[in-house]
Protein backbone atom coordinates (compact mmCIF):
# COMPACT_ATOMS: atom_id res chain seq x y z
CA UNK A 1 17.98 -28.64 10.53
CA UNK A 2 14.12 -27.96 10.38
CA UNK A 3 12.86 -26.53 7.45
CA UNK A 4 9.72 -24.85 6.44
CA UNK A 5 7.51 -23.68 3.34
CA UNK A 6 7.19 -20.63 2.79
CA UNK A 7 4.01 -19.26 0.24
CA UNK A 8 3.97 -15.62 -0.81
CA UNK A 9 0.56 -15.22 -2.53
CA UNK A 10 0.40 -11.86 -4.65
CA UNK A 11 -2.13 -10.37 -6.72
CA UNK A 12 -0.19 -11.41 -10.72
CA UNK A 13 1.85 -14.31 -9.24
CA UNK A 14 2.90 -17.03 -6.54
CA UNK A 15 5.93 -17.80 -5.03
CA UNK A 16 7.19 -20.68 -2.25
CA UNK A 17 10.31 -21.53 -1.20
CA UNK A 18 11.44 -24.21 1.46
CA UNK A 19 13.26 -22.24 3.90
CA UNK A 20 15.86 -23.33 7.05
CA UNK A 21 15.46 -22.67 10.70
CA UNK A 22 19.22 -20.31 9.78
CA UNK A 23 17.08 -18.45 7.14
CA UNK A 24 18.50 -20.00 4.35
CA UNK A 25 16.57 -20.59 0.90
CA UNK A 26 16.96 -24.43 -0.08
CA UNK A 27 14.45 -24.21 -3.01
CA UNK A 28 12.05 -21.74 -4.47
CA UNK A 29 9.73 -21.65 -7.50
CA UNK A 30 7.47 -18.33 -8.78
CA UNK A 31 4.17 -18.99 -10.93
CA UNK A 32 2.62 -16.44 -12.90
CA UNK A 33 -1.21 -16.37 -12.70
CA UNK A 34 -1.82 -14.88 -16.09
CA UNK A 35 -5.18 -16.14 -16.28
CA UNK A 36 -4.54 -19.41 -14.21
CA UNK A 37 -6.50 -21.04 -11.72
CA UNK A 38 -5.29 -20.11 -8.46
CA UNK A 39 -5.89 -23.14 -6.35
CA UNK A 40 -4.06 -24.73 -9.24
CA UNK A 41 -1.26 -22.77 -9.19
CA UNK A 42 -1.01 -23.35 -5.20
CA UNK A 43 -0.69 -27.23 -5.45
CA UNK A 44 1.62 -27.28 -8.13
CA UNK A 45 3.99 -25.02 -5.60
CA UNK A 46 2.96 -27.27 -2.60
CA UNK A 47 3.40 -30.36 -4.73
CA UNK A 48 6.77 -29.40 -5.98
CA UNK A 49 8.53 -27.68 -3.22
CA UNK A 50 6.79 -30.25 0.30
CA UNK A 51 7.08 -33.86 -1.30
CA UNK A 52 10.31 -34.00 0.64
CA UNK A 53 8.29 -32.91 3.88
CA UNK A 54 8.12 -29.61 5.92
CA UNK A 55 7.91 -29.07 9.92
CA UNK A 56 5.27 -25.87 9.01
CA UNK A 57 3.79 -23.40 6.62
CA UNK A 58 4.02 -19.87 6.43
CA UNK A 59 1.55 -18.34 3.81
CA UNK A 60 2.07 -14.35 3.56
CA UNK A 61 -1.07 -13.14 0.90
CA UNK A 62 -2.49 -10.15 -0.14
CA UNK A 63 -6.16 -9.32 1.74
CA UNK A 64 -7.96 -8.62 2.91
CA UNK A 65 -8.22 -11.86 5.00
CA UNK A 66 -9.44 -12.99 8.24
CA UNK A 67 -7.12 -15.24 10.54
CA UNK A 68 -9.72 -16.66 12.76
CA UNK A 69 -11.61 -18.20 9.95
CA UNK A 70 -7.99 -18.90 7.61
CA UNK A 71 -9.42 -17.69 4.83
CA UNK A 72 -8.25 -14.70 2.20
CA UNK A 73 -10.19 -12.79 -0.15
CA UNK A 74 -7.54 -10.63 -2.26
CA UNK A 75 -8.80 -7.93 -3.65
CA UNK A 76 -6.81 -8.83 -7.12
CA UNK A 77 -7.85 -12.27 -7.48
CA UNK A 78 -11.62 -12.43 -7.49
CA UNK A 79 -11.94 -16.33 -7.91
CA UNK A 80 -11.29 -16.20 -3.98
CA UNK A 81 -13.75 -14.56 -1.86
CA UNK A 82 -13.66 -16.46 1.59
CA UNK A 83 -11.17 -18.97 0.20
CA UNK A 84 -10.36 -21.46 2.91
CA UNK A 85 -6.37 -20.80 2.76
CA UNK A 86 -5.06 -22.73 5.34
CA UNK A 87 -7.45 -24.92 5.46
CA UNK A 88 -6.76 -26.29 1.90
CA UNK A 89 -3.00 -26.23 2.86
CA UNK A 90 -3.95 -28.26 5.41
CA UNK A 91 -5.68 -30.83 3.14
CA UNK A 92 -3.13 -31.15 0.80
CA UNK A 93 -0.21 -31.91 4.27
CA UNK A 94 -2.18 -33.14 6.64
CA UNK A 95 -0.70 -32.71 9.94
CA UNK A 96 1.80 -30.05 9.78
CA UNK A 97 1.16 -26.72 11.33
CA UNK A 98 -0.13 -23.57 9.20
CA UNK A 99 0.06 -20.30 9.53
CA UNK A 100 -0.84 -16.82 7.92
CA UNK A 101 -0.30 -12.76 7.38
CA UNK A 102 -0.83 -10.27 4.99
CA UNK A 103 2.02 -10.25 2.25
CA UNK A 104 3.53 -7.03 3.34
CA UNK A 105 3.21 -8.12 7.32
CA UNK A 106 5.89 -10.55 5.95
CA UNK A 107 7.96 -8.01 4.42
CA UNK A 108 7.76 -6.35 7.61
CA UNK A 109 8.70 -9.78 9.48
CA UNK A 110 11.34 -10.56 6.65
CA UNK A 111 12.99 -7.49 7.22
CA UNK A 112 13.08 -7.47 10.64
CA UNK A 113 14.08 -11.16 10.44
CA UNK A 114 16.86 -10.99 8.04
CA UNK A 115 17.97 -7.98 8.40
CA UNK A 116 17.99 -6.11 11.17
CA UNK A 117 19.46 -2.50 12.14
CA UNK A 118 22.82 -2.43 13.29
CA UNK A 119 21.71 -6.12 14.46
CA UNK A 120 19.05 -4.80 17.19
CA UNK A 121 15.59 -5.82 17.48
CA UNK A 122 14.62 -3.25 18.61
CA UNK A 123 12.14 -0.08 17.99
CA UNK A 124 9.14 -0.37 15.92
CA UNK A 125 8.89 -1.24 11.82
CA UNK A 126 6.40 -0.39 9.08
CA UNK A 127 6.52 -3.18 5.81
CA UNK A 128 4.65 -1.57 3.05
CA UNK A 129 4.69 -3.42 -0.57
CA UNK A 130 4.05 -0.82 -3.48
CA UNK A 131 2.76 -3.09 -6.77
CA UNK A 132 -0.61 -4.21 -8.14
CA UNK A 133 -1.94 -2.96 -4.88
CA UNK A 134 -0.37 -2.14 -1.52
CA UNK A 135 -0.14 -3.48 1.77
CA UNK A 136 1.42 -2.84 4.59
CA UNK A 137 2.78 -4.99 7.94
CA UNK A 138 3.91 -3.49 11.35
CA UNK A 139 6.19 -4.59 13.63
CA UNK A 140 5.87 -3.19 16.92
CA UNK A 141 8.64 -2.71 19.77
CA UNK A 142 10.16 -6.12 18.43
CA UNK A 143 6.97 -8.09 17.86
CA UNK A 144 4.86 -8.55 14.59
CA UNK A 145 1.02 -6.88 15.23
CA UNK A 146 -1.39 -8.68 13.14
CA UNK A 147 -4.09 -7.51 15.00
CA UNK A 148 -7.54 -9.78 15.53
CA UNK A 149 -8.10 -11.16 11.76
CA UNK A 150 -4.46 -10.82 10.78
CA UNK A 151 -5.11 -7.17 8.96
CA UNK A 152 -3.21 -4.66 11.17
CA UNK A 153 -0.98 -2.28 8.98
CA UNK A 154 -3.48 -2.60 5.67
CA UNK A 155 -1.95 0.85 4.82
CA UNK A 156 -3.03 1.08 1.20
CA UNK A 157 -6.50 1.52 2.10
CA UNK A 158 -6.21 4.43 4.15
CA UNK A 159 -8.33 7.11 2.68
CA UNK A 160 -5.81 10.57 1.45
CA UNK A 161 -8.45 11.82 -1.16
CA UNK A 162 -11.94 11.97 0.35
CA UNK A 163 -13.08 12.83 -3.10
CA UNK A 164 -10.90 10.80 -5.04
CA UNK A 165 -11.43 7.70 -7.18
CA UNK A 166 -13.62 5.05 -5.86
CA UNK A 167 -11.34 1.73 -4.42
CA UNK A 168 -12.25 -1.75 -4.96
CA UNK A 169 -12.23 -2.36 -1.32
CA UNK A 170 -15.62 0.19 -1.25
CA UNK A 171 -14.14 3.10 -0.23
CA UNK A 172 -12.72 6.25 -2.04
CA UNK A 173 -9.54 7.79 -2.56
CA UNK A 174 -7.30 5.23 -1.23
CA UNK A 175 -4.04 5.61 -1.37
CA UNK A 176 -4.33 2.14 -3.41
CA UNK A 177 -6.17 4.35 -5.74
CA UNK A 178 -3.02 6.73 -6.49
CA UNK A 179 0.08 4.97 -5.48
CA UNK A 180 -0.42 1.49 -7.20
CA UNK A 181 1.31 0.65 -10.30
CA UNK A 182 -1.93 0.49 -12.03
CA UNK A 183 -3.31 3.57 -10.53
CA UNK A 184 -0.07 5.36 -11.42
CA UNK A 185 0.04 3.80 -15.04
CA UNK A 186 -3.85 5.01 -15.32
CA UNK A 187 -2.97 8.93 -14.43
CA UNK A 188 -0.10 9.03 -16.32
CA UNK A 189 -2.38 7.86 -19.51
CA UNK A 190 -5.19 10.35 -19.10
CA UNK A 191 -2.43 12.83 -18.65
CA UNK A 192 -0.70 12.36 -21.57
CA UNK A 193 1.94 10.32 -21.26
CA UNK A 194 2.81 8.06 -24.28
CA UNK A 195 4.95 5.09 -23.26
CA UNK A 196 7.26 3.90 -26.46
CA UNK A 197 6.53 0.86 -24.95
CA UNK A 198 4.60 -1.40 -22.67
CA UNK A 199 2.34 0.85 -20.75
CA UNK A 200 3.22 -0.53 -17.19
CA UNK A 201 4.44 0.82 -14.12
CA UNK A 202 8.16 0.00 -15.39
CA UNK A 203 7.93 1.53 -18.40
CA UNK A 204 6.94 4.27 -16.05
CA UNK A 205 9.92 4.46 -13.98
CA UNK A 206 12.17 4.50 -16.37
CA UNK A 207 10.56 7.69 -18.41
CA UNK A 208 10.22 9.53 -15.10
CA UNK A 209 14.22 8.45 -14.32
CA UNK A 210 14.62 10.09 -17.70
CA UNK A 211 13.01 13.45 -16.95
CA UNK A 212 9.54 12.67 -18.96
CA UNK A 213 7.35 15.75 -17.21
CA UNK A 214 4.23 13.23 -16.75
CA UNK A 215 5.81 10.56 -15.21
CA UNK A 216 7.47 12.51 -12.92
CA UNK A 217 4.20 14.04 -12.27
CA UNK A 218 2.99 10.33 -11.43
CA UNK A 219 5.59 9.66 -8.78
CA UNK A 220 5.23 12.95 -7.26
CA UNK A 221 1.21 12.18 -6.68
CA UNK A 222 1.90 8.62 -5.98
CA UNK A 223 4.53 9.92 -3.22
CA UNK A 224 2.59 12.74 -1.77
CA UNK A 225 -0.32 10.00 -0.96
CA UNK A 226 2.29 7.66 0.61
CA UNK A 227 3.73 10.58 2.94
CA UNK A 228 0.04 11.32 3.62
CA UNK A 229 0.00 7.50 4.49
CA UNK A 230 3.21 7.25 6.16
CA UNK A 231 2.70 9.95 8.51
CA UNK A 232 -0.58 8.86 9.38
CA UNK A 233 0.92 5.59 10.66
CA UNK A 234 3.89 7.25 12.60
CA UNK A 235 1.29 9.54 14.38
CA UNK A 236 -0.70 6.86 15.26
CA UNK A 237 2.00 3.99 16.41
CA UNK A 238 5.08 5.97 16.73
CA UNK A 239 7.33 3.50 14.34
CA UNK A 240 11.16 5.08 13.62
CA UNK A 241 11.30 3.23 10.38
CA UNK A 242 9.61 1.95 6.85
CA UNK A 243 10.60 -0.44 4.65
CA UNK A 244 9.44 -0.65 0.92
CA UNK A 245 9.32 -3.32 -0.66
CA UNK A 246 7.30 -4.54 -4.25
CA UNK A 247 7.25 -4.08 -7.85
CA UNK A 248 6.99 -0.56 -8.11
CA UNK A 249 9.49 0.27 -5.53
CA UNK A 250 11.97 -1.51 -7.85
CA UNK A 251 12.26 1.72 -9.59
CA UNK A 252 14.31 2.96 -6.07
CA UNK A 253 14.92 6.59 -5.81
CA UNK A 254 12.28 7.38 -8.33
CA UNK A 255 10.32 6.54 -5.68
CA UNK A 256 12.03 6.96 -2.88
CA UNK A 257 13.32 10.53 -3.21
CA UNK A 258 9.68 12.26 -4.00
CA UNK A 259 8.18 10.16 -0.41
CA UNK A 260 11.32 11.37 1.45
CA UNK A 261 11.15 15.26 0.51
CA UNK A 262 7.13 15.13 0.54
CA UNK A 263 7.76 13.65 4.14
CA UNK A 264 10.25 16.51 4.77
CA UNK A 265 7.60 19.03 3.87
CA UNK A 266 4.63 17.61 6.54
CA UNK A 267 6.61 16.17 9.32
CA UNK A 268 5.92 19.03 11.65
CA UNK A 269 6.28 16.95 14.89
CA UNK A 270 9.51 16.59 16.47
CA UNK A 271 9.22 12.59 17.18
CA UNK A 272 7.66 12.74 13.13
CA UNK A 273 11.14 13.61 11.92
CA UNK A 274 12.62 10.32 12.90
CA UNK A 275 11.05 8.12 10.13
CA UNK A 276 13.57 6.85 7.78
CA UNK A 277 12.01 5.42 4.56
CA UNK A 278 14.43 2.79 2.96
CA UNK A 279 14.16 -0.11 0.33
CA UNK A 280 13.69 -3.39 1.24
CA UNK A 281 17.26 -5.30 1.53
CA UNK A 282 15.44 -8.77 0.41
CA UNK A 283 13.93 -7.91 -2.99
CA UNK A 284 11.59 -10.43 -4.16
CA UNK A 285 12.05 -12.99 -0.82
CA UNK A 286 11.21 -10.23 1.56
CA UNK A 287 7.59 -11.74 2.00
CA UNK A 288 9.25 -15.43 1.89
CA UNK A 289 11.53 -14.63 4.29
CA UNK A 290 8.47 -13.69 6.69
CA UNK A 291 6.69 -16.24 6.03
CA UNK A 292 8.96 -18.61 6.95
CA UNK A 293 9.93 -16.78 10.11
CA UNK A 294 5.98 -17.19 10.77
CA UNK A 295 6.37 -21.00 10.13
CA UNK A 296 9.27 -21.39 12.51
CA UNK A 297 7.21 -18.93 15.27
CA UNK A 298 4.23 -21.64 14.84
CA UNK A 299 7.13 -24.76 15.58
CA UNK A 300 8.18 -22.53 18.68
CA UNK A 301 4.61 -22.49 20.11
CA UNK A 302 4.37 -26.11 19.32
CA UNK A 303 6.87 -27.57 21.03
């Protein structure tokens, strides 16, 4: 049976996993950066997880990056600008095929992979990955759309406050700028809210699962930007479904219930009120998953 590595590069850690044609996990190992090197990081996962040899690589990273070129410039790891991804992947195993998306493209691909509704293949798919930042991945009547440099879907970085907070990607009042764990964990601060704890976007969830007025205030803005988002997309490419996957969506209907009654409020279009919004089924391998489904398209074209 072939088998493939898959790399999920995210903004705080790295993750890789040798995967089977039959979408089985063999092996997988998660890195930290916390303060690391990240080309370091990447060959020690390469190192440990391909001695045995793989047929193909699937990377799925956070952007923005550019797929002509294969490289990746994340917006949360500034030691890469222009980093030549797959072209350093391609140093280190010569000879085997390598190919990339955005993180949450492979959420989307994952999803769609691994779990599918009712078993069809059908109708169209939004990915989005709510943590350190957020991306977003679209399948479209059954196929993946990248677009031309692999950036297609890049959902947190449409603008829903014109005269909000400036964004790291240039522009201001993305919805990275609201919806983010950081951004989230930064409003709730300068509104008052005094974690017992860690101030992070757990700590977070859990006082606005118990009630705590300003973190429920947080997840209310942070899901009002994502409905603003959301229905934006739908409008546009006419998707039935979203998936959402990530760190801060770990906190489930904290999240999930403010998106799905501020989508309730806006979707005044008929074909609007067939989004469903639902957590991703594959946790932490969602973007794995993808990118190994990438890895085993690339083997397809091959042969």
């Amino acid at each position: 049976m072939t088998a493939v590595l898959a790399v999920d590069v995210g903004g705080t850690k790295f993750a890789a996993a040798v995967v089977s044609a039959g979408g089985v996990i063999q092996d997988r190992l998660e890195v930290p950066l916390a303060g690391q090197d990240p080309t370091s990081v990447l060959r020690h996962l390469v190192t440990a997880l391909a001695g045995g040899g793989v047929a193909a690589v699937g990377v799925g990273t956070a952007g923005p990056l550019d797929r002509v070129r294969g490289t990746v410039s994340p917006v949360n790891i500034p030691a890469w600008r222009d980093f030549p991804l797959t072209g350093t992947l391609s140093t280190w195993l010569p000879d085997v095929p390598v190919t990339m998306a955005g993180d949450a493209q492979c959420v989307a691909l994952g999803e769609w992979w691994r779990a599918p509704v009712g078993g069809s293949l059908q109708g169209s798919l939004l990915g989005i990955v709510v943590s350190t930042g957020i991306g977003g991945g679209l399948v479209i009547d059954g196929r993946p759309w990248l677009g031309t440099t692999g950036n297609a879907g890049h959902i947190g970085h449409i603008t829903v406050d014109p005269s909000g907070a400036p964004c790291p990607c240039g522009a201001t009042g993305c919805v990275e700028t609201i919806a983010s764990g950081p951004a989230m964990v930064r409003w709730a601060l300068a509104n008052g809210w005094e974690p017992g704890h860690a101030a992070d976007a757990r700590a977070l969830a859990g006082d606005a699962r118990r009630g705590v007025p300003v973190a429920v205030a947080a997840f209310d803005r942070a899901a009002g930007a994502l409905a603003t988002a959301l229905l934006t997309t739908a409008a546009l490419c006419d998707i039935d479904r979203v998936v959402i996957g990530g760190g801060v969506a770990a906190a489930g209907d904290v999240l999930l219930a403010p998106i799905r009654r501020a989508l309730a409020d806006r979707d005044g279009m008929a074909f609007l009120r067939r989004l469903r919004v639902e957590a991703s089924t594959l946790g932490r391998d969602g973007g794995l998953y993808g990118a190994a489904a990438l890895a085993l398209g690339t083997l397809t074209v091959r042969a």
